[in-house]
N, C-alpha and C. Protein backbone atom coordinates (compact mmCIF):
# COMPACT_ATOMS: atom_id res chain seq x y z
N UNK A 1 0.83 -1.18 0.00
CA UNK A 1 0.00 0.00 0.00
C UNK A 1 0.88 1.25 0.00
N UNK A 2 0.44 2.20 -0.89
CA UNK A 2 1.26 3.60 -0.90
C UNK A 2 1.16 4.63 0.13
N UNK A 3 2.28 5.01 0.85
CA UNK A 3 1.90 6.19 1.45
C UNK A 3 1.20 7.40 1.37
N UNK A 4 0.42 8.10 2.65
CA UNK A 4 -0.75 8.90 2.30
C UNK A 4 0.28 10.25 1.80
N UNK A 5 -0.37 11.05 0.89
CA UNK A 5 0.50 12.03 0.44
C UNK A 5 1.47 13.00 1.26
N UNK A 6 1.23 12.84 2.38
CA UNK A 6 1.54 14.18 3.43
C UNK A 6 2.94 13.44 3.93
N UNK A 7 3.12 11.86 3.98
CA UNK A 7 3.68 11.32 4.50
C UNK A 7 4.82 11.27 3.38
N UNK A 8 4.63 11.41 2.14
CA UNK A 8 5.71 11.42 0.65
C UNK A 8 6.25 12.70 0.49
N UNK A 9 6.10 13.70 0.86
CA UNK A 9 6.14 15.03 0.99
C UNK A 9 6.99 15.53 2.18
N UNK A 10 7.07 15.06 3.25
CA UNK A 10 7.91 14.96 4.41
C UNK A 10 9.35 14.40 3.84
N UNK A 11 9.46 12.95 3.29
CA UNK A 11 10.97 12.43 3.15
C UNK A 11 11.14 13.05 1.55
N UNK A 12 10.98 14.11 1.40
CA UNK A 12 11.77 14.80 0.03
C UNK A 12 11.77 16.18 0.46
N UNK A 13 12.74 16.70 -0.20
CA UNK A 13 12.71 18.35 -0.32
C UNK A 13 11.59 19.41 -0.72
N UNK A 14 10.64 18.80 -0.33
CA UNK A 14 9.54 19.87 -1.02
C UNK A 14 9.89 21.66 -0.79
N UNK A 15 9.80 21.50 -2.10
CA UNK A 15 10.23 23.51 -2.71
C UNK A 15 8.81 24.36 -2.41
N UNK A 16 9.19 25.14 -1.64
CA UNK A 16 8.10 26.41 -1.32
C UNK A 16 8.02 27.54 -1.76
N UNK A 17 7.43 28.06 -2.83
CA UNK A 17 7.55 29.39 -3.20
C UNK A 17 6.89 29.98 -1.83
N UNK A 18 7.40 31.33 -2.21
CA UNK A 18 6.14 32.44 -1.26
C UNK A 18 5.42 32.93 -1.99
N UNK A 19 4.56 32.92 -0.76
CA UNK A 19 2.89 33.86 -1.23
C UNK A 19 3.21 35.38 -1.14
N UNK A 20 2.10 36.34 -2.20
CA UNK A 20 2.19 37.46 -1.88
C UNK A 20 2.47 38.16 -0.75
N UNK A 21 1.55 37.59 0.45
CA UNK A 21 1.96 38.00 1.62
C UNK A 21 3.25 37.50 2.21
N UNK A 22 3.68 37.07 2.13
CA UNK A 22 5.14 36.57 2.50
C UNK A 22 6.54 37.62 2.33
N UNK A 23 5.91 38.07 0.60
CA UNK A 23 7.03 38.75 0.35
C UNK A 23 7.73 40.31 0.95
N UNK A 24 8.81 40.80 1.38
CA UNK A 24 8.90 42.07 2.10
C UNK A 24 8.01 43.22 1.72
N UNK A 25 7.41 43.99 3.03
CA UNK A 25 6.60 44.79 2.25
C UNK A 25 7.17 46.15 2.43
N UNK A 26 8.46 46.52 2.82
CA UNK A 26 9.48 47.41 2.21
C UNK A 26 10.14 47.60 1.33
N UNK A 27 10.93 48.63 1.02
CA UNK A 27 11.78 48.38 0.01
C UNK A 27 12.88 47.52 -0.37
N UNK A 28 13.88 47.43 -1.10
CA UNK A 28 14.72 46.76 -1.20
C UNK A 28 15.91 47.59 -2.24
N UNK A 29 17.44 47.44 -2.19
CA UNK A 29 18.50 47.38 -3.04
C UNK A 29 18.59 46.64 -3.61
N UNK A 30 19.17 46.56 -5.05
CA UNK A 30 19.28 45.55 -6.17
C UNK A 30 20.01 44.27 -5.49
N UNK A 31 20.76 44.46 -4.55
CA UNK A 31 21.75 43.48 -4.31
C UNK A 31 20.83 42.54 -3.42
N UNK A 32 19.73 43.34 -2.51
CA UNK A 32 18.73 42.56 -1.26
C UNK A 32 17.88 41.57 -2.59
N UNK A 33 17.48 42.42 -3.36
CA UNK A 33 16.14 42.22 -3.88
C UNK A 33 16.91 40.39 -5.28
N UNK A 34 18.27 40.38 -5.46
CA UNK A 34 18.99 39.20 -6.29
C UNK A 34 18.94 38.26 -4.84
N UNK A 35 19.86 38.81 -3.93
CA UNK A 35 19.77 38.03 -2.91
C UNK A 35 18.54 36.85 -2.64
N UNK A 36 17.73 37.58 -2.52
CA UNK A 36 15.91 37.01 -2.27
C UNK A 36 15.82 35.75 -3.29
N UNK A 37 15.81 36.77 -4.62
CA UNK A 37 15.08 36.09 -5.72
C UNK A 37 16.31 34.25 -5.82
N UNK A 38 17.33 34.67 -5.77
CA UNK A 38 18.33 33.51 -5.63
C UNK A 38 18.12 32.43 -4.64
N UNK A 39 17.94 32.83 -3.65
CA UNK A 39 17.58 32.24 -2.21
C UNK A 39 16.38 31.19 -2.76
N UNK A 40 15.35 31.23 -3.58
CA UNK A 40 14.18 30.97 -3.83
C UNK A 40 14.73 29.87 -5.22
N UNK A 41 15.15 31.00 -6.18
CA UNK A 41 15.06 30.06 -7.19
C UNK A 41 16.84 29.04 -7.51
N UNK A 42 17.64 29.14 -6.61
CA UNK A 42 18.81 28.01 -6.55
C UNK A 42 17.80 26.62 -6.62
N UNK A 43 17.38 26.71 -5.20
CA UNK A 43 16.83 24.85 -4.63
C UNK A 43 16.39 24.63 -5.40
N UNK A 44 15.37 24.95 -6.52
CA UNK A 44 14.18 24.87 -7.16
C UNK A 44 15.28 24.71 -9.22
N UNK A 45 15.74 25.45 -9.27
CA UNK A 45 16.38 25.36 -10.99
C UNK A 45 17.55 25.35 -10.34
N UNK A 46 18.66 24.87 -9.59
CA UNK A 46 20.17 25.06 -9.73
C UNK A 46 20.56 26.42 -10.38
N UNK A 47 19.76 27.44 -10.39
CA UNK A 47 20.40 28.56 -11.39
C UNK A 47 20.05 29.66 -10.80
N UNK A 48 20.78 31.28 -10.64
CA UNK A 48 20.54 32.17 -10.20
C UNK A 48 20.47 33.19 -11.48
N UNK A 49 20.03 34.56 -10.57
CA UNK A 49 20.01 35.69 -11.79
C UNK A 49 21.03 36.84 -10.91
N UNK A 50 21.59 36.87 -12.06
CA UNK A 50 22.71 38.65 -11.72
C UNK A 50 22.14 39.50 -11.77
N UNK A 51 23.39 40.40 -11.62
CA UNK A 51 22.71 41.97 -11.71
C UNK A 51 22.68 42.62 -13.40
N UNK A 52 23.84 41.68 -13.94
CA UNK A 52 23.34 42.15 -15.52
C UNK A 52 22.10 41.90 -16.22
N UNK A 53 22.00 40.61 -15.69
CA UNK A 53 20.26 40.00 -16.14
C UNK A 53 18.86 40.68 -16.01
N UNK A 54 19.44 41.36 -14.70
CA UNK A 54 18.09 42.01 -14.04
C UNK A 54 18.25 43.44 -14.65
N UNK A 55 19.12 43.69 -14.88
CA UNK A 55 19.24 44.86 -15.50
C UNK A 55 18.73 45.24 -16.84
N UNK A 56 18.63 43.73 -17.87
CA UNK A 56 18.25 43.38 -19.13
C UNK A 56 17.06 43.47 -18.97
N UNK A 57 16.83 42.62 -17.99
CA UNK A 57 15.03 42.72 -17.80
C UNK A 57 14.52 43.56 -17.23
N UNK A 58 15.03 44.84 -16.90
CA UNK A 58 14.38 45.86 -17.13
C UNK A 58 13.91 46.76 -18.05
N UNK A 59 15.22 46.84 -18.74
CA UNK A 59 15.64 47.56 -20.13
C UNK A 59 14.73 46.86 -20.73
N UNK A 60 14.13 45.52 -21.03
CA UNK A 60 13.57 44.78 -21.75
C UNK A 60 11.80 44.84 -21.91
N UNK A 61 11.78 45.35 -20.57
CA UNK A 61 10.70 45.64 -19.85
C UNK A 61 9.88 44.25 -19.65
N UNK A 62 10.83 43.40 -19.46
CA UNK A 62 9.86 42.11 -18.73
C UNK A 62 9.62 42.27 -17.41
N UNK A 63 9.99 42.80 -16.79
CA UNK A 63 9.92 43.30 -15.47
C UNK A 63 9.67 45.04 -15.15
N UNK A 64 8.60 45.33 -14.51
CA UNK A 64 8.59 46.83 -14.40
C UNK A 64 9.85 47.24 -13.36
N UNK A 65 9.96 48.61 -14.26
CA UNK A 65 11.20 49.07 -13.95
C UNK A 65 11.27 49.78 -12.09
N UNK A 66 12.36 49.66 -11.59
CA UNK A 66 12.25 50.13 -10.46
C UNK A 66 12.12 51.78 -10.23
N UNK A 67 11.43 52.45 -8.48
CA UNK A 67 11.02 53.64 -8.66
C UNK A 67 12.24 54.31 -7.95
N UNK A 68 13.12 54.94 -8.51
CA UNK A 68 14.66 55.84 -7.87
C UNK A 68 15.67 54.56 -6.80
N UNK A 69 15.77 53.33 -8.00
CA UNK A 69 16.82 52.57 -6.84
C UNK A 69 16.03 51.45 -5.79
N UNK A 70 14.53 52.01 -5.60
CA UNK A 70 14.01 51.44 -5.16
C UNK A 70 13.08 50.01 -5.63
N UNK A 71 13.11 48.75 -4.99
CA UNK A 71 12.60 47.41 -5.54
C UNK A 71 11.58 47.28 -4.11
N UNK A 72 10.59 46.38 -4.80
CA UNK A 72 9.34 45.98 -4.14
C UNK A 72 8.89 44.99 -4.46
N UNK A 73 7.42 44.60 -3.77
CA UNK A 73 7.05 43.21 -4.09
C UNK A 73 6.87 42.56 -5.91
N UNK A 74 6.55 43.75 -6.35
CA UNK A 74 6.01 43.59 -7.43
C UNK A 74 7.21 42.95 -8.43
N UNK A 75 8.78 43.81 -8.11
CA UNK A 75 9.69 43.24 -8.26
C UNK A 75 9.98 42.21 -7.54
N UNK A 76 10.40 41.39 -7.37
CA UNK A 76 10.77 40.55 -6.28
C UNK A 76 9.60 39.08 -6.85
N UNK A 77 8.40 39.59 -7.05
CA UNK A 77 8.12 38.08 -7.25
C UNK A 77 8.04 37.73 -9.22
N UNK A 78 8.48 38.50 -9.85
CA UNK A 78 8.53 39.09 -11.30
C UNK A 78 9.93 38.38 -11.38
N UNK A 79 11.02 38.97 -10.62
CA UNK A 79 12.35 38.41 -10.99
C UNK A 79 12.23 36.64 -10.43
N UNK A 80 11.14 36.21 -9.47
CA UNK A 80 11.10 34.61 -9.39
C UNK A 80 10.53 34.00 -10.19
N UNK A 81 9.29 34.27 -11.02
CA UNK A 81 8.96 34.21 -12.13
C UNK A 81 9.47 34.07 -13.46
N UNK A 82 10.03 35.31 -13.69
CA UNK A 82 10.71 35.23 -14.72
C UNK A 82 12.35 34.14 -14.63
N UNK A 83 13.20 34.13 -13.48
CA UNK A 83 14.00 33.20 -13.22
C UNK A 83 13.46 31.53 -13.56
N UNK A 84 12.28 31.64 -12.74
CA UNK A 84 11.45 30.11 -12.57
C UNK A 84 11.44 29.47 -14.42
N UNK A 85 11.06 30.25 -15.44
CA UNK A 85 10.43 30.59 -16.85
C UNK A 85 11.49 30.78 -17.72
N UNK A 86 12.18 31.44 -17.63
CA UNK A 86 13.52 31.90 -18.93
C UNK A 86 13.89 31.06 -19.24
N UNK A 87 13.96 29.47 -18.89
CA UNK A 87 14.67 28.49 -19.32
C UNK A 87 13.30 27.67 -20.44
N UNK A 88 12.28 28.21 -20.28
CA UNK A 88 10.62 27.57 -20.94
C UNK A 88 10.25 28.40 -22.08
N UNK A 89 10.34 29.88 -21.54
CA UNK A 89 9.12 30.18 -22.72
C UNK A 89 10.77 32.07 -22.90
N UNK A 90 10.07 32.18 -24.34
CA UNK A 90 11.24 33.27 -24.35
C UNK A 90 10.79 34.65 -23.19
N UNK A 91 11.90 35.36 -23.71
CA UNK A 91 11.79 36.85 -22.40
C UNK A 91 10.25 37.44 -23.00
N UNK A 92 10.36 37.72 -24.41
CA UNK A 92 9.50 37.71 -25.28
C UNK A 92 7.68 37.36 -24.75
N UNK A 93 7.66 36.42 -24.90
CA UNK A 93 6.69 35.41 -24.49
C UNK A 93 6.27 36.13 -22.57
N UNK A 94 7.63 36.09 -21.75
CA UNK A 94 7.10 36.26 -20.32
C UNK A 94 7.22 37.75 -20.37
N UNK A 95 7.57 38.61 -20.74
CA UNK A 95 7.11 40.29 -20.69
C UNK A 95 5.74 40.28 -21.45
N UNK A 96 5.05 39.44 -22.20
CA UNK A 96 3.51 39.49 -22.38
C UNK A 96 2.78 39.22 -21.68
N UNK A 97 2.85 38.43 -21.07
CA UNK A 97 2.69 37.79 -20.20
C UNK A 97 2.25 38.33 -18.83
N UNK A 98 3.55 38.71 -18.17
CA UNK A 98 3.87 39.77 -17.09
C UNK A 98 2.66 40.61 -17.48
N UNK A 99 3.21 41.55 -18.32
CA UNK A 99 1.98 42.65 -18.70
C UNK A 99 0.79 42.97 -19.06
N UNK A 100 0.28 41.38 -19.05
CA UNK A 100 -1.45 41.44 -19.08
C UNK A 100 -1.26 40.96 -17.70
N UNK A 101 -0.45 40.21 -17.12
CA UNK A 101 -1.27 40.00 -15.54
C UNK A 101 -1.13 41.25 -14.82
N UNK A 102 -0.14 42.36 -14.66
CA UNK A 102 -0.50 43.21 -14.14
C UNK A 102 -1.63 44.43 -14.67
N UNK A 103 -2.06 44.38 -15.81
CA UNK A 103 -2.84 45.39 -16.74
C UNK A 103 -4.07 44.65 -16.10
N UNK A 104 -4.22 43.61 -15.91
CA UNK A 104 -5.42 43.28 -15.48
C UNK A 104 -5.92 42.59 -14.01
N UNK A 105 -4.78 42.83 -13.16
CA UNK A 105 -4.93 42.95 -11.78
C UNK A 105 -6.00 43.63 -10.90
């Protein structure tokens, strides 16, 4: 007989994103706000994002751009997203993406 699910879920690494509420609801520096997003998406893809990357994806506008230096939730769960995704669908594809889910928030 198979174990009940809760019990298969215990002896593995189960990966936890955070919820909206989870995420800081202050500001952040580029370096806090990589920090975070890395912290999250290492365990989960073996892979992190720099500061050149994030910088692309601004310029790119897959990610809305930050307000004077300043990063927030909106950033922060955009750069886990888009980290989680860049290896699936193009930047292309997730700045459309991005921008109807916030246009229609």
């Amino acid at each position: 007989m198979s174990k009940p699910l809760n019990q298969s879920f215990e002896n593995n690494n189960l990966m936890i994103l955070p919820h909206w509420s989870d995420l800081p609801g202050f500001d952040l520096h580029l370096d806090q706000l990589i920090e975070l997003t890395n912290g999250y998406l290492r365990p989960i893809t073996g892979d992190i994002v720099t500061k050149t990357m994030m910088h692309n994806y601004f310029k790119a506008d897959v990610l809305v751009a930050p307000d004077k230096k300043s990063y927030h939730k909106i950033h922060l769960a955009g750069a886990i997203i888009v980290g989680l995704l860049k290896n699936i669908f193009s930047l292309e594809e997730l700045r459309v993406a991005l921008q109807y889910i916030i246009d229609n928030e």
